[in-house]
N, C-alpha and C. Protein backbone atom coordinates (compact mmCIF):
# COMPACT_ATOMS: atom_id res chain seq x y z
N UNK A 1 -196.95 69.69 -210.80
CA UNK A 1 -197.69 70.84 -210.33
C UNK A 1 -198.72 71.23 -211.39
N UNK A 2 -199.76 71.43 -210.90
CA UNK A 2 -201.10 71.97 -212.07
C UNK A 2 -200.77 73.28 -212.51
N UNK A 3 -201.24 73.64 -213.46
CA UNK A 3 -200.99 75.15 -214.17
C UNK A 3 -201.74 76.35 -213.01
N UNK A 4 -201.54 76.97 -213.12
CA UNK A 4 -202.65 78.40 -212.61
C UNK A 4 -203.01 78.98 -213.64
N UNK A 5 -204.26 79.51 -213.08
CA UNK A 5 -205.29 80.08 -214.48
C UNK A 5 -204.75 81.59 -213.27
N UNK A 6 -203.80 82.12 -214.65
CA UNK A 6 -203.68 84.12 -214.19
C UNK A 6 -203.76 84.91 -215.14
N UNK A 7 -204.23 86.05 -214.89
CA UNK A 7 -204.87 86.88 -215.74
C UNK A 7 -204.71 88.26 -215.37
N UNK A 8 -204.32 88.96 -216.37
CA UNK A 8 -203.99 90.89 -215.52
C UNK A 8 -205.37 91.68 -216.67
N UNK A 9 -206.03 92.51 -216.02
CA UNK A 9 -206.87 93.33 -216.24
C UNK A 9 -206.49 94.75 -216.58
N UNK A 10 -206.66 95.11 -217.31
CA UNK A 10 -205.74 96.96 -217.72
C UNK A 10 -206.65 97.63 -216.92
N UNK A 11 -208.15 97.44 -217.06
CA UNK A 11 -209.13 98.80 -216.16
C UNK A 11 -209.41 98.40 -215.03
N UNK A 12 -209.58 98.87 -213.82
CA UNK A 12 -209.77 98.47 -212.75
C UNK A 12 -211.45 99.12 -212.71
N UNK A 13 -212.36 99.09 -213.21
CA UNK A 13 -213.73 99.30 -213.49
C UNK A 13 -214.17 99.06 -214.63
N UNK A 14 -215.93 98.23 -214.19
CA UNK A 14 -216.46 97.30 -215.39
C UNK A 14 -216.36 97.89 -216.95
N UNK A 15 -215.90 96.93 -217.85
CA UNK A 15 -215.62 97.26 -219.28
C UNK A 15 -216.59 96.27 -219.88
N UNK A 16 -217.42 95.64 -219.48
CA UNK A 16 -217.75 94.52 -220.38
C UNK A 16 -217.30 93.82 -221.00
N UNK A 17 -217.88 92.59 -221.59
CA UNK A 17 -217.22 91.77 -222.51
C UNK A 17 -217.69 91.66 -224.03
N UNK A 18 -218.90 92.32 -224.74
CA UNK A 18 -219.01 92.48 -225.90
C UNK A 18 -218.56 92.51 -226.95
N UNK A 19 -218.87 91.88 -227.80
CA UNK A 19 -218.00 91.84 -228.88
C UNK A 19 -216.27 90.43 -228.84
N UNK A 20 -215.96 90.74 -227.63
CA UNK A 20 -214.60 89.86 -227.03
C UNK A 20 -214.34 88.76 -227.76
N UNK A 21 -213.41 88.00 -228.53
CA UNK A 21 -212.78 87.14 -229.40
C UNK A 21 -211.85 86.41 -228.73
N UNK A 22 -211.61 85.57 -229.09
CA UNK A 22 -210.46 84.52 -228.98
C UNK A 22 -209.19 85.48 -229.49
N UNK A 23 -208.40 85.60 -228.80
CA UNK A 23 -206.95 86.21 -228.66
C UNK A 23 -207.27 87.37 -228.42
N UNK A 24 -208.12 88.43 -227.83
CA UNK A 24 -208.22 89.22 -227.43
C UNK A 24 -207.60 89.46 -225.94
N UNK A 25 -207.27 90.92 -225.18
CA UNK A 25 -207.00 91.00 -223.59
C UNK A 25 -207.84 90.49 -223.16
N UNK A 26 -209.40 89.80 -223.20
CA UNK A 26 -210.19 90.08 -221.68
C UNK A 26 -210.26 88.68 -221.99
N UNK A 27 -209.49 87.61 -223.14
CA UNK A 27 -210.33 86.20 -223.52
C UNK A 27 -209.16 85.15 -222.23
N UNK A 28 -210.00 84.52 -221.59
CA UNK A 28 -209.67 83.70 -220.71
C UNK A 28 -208.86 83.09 -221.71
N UNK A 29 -208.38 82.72 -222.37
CA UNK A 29 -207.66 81.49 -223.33
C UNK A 29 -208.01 79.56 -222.71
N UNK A 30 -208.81 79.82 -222.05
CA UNK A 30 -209.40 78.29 -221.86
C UNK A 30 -210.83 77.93 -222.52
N UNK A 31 -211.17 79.06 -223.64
CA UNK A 31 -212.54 78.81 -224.40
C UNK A 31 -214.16 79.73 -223.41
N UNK A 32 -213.29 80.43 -222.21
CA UNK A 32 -214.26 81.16 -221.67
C UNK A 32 -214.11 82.51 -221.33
N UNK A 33 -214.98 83.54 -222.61
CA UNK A 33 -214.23 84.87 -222.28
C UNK A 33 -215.41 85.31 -220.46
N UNK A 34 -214.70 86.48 -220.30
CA UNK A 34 -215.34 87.06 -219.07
C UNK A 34 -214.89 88.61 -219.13
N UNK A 35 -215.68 88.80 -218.56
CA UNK A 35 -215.24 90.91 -218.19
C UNK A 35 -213.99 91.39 -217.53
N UNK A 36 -213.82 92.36 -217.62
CA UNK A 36 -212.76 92.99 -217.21
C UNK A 36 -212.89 93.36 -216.04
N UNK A 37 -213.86 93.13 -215.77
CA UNK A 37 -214.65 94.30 -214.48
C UNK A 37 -213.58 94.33 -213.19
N UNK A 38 -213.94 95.09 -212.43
CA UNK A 38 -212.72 94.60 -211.05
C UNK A 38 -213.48 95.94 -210.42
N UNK A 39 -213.89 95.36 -209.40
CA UNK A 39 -214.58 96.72 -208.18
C UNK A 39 -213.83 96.94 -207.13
N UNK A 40 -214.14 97.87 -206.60
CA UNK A 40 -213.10 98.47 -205.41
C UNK A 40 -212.26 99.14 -205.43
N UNK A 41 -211.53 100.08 -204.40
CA UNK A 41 -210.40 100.78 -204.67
C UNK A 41 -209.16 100.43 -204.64
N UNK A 42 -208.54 101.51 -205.21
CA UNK A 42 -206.69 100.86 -205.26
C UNK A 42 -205.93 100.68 -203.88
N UNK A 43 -206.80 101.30 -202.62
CA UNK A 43 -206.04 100.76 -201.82
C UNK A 43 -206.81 99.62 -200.66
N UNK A 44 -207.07 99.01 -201.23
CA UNK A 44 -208.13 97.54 -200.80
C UNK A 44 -206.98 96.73 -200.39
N UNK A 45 -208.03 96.52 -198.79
CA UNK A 45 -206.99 95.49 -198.40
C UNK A 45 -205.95 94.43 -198.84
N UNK A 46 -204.91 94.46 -198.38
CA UNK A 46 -203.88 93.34 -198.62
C UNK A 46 -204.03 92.30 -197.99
N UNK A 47 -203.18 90.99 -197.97
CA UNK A 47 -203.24 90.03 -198.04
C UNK A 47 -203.34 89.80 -196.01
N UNK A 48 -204.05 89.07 -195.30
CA UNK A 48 -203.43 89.52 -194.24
C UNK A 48 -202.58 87.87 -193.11
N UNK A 49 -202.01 87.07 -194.21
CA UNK A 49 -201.45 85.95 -193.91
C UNK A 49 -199.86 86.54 -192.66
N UNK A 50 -199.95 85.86 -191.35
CA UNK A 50 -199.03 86.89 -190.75
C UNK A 50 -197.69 86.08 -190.76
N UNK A 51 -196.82 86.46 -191.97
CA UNK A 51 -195.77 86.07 -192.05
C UNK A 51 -194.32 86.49 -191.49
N UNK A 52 -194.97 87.70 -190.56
CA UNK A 52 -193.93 87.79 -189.72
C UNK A 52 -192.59 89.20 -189.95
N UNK A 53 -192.73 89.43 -191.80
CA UNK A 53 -192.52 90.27 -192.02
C UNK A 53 -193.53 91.51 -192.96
N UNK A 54 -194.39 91.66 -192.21
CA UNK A 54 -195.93 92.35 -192.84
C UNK A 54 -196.35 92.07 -194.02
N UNK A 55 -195.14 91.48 -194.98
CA UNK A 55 -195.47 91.70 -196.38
C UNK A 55 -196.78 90.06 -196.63
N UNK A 56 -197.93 90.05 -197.47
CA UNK A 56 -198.83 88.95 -197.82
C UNK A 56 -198.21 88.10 -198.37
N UNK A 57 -198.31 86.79 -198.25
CA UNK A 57 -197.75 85.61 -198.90
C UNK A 57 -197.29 85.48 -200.50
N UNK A 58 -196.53 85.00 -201.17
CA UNK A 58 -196.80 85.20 -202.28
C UNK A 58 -197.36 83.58 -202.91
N UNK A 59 -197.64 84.10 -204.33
CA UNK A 59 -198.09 82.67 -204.82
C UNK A 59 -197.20 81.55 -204.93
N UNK A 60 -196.18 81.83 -204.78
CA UNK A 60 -195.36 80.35 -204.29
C UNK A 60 -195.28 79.75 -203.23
N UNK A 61 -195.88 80.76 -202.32
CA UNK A 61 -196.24 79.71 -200.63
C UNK A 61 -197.17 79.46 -200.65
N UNK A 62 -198.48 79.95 -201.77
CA UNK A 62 -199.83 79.32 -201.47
C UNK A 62 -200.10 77.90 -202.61
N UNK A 63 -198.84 77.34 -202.36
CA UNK A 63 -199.10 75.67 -203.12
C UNK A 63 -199.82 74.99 -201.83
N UNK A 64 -199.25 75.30 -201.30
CA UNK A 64 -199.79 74.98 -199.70
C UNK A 64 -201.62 74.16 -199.62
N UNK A 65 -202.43 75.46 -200.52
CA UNK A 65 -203.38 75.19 -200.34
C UNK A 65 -203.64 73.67 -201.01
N UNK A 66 -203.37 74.00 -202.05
CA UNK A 66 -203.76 72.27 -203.33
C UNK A 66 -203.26 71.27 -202.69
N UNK A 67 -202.08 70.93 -201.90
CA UNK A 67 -201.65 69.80 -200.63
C UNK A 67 -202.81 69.32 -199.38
N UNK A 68 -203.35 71.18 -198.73
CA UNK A 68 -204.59 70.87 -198.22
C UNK A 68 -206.12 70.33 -198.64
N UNK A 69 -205.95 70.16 -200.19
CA UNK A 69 -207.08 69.58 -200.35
C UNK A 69 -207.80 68.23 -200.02
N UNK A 70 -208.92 67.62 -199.98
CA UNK A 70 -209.21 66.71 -199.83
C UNK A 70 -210.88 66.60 -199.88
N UNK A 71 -211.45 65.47 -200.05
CA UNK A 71 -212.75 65.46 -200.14
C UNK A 71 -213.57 65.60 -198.96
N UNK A 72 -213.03 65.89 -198.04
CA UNK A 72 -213.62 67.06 -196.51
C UNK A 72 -213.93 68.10 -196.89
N UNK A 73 -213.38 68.91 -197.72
CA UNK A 73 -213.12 70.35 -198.01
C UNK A 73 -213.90 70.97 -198.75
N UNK A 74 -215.00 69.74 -199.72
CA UNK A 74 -215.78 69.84 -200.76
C UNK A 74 -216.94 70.31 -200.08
N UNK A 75 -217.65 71.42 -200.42
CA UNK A 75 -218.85 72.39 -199.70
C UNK A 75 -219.86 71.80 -200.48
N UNK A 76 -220.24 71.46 -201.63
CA UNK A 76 -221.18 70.89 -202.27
C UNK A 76 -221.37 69.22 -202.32
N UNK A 77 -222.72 68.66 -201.84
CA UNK A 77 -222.82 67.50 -202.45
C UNK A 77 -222.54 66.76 -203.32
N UNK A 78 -222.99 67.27 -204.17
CA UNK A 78 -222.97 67.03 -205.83
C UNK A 78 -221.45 66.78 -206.35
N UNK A 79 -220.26 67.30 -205.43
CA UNK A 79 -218.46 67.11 -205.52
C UNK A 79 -218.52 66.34 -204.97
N UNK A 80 -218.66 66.06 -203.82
CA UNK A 80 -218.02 64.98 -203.22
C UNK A 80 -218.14 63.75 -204.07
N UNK A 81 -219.10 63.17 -204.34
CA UNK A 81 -218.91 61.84 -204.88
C UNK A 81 -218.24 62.09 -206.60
N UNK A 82 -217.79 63.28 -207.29
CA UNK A 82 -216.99 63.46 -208.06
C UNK A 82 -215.59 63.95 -207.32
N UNK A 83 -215.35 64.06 -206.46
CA UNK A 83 -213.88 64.10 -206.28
C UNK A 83 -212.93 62.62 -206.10
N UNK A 84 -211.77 63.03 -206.56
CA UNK A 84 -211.14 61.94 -206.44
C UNK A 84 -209.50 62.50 -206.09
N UNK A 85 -208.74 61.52 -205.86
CA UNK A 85 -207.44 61.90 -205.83
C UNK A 85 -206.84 62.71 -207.64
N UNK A 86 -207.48 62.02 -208.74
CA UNK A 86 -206.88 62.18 -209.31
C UNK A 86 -207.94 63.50 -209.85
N UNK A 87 -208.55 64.17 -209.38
CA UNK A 87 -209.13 65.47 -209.57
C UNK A 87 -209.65 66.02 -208.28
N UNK A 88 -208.43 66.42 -207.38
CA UNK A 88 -208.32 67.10 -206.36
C UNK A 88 -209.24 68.34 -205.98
N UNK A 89 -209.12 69.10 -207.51
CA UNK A 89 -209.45 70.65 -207.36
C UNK A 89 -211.28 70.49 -207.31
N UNK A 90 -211.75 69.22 -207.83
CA UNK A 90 -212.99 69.37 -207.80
C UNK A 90 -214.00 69.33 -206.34
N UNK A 91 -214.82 70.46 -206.36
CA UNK A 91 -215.44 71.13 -205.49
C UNK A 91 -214.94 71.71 -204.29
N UNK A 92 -213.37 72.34 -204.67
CA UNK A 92 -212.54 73.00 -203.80
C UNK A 92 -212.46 74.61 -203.97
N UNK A 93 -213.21 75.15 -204.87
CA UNK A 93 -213.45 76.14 -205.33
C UNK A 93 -213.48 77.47 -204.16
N UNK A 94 -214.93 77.57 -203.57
CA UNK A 94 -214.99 78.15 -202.80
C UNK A 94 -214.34 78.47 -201.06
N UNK A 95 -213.92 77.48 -200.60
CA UNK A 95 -213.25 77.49 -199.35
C UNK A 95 -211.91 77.73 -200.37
N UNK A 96 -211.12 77.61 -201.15
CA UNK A 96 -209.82 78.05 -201.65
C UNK A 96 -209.78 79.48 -201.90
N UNK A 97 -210.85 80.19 -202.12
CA UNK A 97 -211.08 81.19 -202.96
C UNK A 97 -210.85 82.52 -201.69
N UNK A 98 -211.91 81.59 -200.46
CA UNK A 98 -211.79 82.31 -199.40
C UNK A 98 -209.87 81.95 -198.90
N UNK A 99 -209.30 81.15 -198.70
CA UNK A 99 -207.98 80.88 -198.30
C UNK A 99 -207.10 81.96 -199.62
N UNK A 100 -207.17 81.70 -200.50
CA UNK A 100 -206.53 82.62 -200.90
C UNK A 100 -206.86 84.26 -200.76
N UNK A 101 -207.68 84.59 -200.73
CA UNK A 101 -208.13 85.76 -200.30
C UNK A 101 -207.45 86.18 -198.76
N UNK A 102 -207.37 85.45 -197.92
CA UNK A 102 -206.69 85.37 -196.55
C UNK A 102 -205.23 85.83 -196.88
N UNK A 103 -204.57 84.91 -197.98
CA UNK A 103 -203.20 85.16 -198.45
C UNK A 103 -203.06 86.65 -198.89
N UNK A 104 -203.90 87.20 -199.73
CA UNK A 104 -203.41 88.17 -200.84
C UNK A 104 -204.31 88.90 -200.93
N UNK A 105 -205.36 89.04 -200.20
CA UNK A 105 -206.20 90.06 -200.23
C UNK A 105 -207.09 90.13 -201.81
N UNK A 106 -207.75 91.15 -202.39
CA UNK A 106 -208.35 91.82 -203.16
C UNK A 106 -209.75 91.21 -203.39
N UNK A 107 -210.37 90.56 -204.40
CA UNK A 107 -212.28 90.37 -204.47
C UNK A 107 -212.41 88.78 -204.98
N UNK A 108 -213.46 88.60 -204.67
CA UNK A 108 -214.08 87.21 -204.66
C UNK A 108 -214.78 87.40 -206.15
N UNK A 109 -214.46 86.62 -207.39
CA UNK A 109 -215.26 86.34 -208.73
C UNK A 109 -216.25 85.08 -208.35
N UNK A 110 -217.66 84.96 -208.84
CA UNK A 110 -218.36 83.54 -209.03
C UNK A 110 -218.89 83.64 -210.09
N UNK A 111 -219.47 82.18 -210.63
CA UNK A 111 -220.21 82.23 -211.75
C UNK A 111 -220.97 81.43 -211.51
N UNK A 112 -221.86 81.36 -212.56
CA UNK A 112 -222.62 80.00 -212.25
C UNK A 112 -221.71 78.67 -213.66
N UNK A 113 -221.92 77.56 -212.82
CA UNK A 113 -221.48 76.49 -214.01
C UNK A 113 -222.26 76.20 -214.36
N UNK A 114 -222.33 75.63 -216.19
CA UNK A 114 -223.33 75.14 -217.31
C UNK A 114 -223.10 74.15 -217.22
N UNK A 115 -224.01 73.52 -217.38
CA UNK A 115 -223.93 72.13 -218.07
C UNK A 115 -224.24 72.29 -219.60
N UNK A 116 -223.97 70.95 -220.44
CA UNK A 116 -223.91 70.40 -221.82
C UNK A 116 -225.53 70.62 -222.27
N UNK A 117 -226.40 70.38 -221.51
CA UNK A 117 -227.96 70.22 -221.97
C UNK A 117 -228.19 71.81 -221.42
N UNK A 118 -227.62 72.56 -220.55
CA UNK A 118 -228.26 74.05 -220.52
C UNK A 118 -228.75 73.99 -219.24
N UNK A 119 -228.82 73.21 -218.49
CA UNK A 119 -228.58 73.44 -216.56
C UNK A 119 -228.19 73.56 -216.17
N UNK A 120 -227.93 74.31 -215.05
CA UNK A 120 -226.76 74.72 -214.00
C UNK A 120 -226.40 73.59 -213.02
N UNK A 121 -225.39 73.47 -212.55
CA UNK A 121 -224.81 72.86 -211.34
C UNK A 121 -223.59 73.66 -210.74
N UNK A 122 -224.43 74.53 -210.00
CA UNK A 122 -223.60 75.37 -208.73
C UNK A 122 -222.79 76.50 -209.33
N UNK A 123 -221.45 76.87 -208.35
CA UNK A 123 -221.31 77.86 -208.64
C UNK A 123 -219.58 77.77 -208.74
N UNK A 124 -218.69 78.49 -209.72
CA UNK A 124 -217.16 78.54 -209.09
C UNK A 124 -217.03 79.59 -208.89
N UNK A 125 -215.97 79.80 -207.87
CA UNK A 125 -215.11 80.74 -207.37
C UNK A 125 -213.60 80.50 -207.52
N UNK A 126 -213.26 81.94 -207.62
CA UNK A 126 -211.80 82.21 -207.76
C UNK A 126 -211.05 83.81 -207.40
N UNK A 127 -210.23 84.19 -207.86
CA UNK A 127 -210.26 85.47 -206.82
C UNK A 127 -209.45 86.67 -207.97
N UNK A 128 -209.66 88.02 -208.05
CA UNK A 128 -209.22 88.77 -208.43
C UNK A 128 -207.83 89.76 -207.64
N UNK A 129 -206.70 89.15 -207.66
CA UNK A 129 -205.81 90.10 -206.85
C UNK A 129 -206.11 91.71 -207.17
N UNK A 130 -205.60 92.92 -206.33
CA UNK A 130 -205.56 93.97 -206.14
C UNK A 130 -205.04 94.81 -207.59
N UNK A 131 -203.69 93.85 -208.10
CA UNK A 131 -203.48 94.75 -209.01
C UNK A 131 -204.24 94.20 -210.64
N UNK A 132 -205.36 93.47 -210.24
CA UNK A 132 -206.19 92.74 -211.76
C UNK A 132 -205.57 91.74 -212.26
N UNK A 133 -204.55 91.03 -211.47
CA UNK A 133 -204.68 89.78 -211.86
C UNK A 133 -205.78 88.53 -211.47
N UNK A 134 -206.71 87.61 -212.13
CA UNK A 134 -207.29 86.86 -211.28
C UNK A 134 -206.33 85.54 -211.32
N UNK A 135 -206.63 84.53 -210.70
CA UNK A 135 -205.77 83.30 -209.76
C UNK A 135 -207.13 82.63 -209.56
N UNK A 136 -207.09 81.20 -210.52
CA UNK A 136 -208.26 80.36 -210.34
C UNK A 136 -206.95 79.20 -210.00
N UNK A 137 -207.20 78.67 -208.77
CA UNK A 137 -206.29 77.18 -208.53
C UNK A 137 -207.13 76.45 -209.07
N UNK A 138 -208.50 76.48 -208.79
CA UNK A 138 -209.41 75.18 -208.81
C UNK A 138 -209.86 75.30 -210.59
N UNK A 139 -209.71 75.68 -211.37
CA UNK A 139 -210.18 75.83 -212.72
C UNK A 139 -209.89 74.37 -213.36
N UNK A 140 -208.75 73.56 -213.18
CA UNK A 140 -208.93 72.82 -213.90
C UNK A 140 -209.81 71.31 -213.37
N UNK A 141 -211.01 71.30 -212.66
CA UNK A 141 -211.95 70.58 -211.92
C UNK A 141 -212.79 70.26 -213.13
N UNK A 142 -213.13 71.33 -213.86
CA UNK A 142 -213.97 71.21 -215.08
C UNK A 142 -214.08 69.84 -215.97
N UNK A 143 -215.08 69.34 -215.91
CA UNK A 143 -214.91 68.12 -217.11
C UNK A 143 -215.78 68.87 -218.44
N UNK A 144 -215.55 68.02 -219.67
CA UNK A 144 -215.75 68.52 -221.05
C UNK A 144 -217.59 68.66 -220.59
N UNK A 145 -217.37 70.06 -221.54
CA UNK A 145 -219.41 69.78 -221.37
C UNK A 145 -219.68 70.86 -220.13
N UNK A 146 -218.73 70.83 -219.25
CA UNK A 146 -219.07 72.18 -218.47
C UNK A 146 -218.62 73.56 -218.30
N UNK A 147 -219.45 74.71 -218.98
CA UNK A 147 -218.78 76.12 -218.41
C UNK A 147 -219.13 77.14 -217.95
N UNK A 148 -218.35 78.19 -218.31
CA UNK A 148 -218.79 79.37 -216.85
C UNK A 148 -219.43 80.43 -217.76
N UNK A 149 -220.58 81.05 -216.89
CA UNK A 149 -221.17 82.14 -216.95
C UNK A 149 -220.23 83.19 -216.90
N UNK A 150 -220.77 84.67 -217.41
CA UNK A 150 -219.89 85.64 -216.93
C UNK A 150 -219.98 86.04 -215.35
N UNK A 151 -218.96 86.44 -214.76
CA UNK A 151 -218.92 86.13 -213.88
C UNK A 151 -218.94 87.62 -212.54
N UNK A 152 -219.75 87.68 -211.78
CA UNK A 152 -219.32 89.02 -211.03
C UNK A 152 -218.14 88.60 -209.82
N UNK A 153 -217.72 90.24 -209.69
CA UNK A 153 -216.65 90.33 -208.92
C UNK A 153 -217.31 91.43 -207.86
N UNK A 154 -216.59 90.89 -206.63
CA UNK A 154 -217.32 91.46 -205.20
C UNK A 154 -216.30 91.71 -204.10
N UNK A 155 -216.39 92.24 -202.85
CA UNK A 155 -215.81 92.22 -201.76
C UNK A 155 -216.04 91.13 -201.34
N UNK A 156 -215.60 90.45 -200.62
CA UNK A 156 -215.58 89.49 -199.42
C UNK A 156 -216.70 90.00 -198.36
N UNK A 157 -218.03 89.52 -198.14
CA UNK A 157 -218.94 89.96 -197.12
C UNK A 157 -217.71 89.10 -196.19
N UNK A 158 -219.02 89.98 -194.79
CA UNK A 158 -217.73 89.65 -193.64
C UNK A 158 -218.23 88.51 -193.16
N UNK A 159 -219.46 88.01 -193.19
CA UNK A 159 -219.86 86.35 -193.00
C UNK A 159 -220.18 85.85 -194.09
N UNK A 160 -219.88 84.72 -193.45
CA UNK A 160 -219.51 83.32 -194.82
C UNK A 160 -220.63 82.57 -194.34
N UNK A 161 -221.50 82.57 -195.73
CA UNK A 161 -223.08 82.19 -195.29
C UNK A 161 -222.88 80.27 -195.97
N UNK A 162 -222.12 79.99 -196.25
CA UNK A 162 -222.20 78.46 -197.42
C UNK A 162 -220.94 78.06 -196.95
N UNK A 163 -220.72 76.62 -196.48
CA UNK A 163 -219.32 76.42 -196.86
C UNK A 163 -217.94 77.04 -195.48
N UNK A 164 -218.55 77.27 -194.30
CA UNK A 164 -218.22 77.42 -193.05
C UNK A 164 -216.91 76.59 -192.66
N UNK A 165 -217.46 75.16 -192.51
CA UNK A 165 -216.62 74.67 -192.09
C UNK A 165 -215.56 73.97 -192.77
N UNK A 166 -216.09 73.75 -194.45
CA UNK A 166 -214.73 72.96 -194.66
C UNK A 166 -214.01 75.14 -195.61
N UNK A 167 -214.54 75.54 -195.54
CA UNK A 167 -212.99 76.52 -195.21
C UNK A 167 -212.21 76.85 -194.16
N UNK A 168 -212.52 76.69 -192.52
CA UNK A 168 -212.02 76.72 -191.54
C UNK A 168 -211.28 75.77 -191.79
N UNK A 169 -211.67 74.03 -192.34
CA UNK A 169 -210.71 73.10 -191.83
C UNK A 169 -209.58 73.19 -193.28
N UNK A 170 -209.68 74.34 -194.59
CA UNK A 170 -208.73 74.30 -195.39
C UNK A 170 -207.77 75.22 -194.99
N UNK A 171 -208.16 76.30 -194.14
CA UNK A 171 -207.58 77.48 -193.50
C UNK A 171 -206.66 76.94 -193.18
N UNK A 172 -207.25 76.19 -191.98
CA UNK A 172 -206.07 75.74 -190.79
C UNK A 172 -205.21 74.67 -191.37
N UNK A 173 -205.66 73.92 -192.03
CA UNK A 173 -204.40 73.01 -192.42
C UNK A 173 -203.31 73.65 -193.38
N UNK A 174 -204.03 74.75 -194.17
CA UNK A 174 -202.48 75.67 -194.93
C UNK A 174 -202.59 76.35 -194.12
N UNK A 175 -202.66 76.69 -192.97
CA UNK A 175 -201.93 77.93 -192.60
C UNK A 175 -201.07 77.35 -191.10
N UNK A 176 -201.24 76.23 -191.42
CA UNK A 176 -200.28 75.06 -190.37
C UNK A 176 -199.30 74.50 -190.84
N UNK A 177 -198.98 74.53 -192.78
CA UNK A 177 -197.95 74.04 -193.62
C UNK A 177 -197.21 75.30 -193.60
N UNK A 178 -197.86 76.40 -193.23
CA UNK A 178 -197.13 77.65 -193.93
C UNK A 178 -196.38 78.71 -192.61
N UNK A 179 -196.90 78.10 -191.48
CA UNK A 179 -196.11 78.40 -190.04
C UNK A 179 -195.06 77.96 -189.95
N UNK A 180 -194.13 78.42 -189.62
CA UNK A 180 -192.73 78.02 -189.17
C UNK A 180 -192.59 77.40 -188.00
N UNK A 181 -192.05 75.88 -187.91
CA UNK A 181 -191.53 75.12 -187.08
C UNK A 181 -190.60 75.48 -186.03
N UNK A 182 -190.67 75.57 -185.10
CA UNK A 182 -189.55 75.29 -184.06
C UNK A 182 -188.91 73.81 -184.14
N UNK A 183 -187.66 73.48 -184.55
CA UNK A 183 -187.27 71.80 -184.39
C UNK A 183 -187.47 71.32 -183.12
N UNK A 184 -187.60 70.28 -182.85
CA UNK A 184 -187.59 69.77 -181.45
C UNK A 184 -185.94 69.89 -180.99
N UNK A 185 -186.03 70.07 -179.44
CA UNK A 185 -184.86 70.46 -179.16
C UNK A 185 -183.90 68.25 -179.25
C-alpha cells in the first residue's frame, strides 16, 4: 500500500507561509512547505458517499480509489504516455481529488507543478478535509526535479470544466467496489 500524504492545519483561515522551515507545523515534510490556509465554514458540507448509514466514507474504504486507477483516468496528455503500472498515481490527480471529495466532503487544493529548468507542466490536486487535514493519494507521481507551487484552496465549483469524463469513469468504478453486493442466490 502507498503512504498518504496527511496533514492537520490548527487555523481554519489563511496564515501564510513566510518565514516556514523544515520541521515546522505548516512544512509538508516531503521538501514542499505550503500555507495553512483552509476557506470555508465549519459547517461545510460532508462527505456525501451513500453508505447507507448517513455517516461519509472513511479513509479506509477510499483505497478503493488507487485500485480504480488506470491510464483512462489520466485527464492530461502529457500523463498518459508517463503513466505506467508501476506509477499508477501519475496524472490521477484531479478526477481523485474530485472522488475523494464525493467521499468526505470539504475543499479542492491545486498548484501549479515546476519543472527542474523553471517551467510549468500542469497542475496537482488534492483535497483539504473539513477538520484541516489535507489527503494527497496522488503525491507520490512526482519524479525528482518536479515541485509544487504554493497552493490555493477552494470550494468545489458545481461544474467540472477539465477532466469530465475520466472522473465519471473513476467515480463509477469506486463507487461500484464500494457498493454492497447481493450474492447470487
Amino acid at each position: 500500500m502507498t503512504p498518504t500524504t496527511t496533514r492537520r492545519h490548527a487555523a481554519p483561515w489563511p496564515v501564510g507561509n513566510s518565514g516556514r522551515q523544515q520541521g515546522d507545523a505548516s512544512w509538508r515534510g516531503d521538501g514542499f512547505p505550503f500555507s495553512a490556509a483552509c476557506v470555508g465554514s465549519p459547517g461545510h458540507r460532508r462527505g456525501r458517499f451513500p453508505r447507507g448509514d448517513g455517516e461519509p466514507a472513511t479513509l479506509g474504504e477510499i483505497e478503493a480509489i488507487r485500485n480504480a486507477w488506470g491510464v483512462d483516468v489520466c485527464e492530461d496528455p502529457v500523463d498518459v504516455e508517463r503513466w505506467s503500472p508501476l506509477n499508477p498515481s501519475r496524472g490521477q490527480c484531479g478526477p481523485t481529488a474530485l472522488v475523494v471529495h464525493d467521499l468526505l466532503g470539504g475543499w479542492l487544493c491545486v498548484a501549479k507543478v515546476r519543472l527542474e529548468d523553471g517551467s510549468y507542466q500542469g497542475y496537482h490536486w488534492w483535497n483539504r478535509l473539513p477538520g484541516g487535514v489535507d489527503i494527497d493519494l496522488t503525491r507520490d507521481q512526482f519524479a525528482a526535479g518536479e515541485s509544487l507551487e504554493e497552493p490555493r484552496v477552494f470550494e468545489r465549483p458545481p461544474k467540472i470544466r477539465r477532466g469530465e469524463p475520466q472522473y465519471l469513469l473513476l467515480r463509477a468504478r469506486v463507487f461500484e467496489s464500494l457498493t454492497p453486493h447481493t450474492p447470487a442466490p
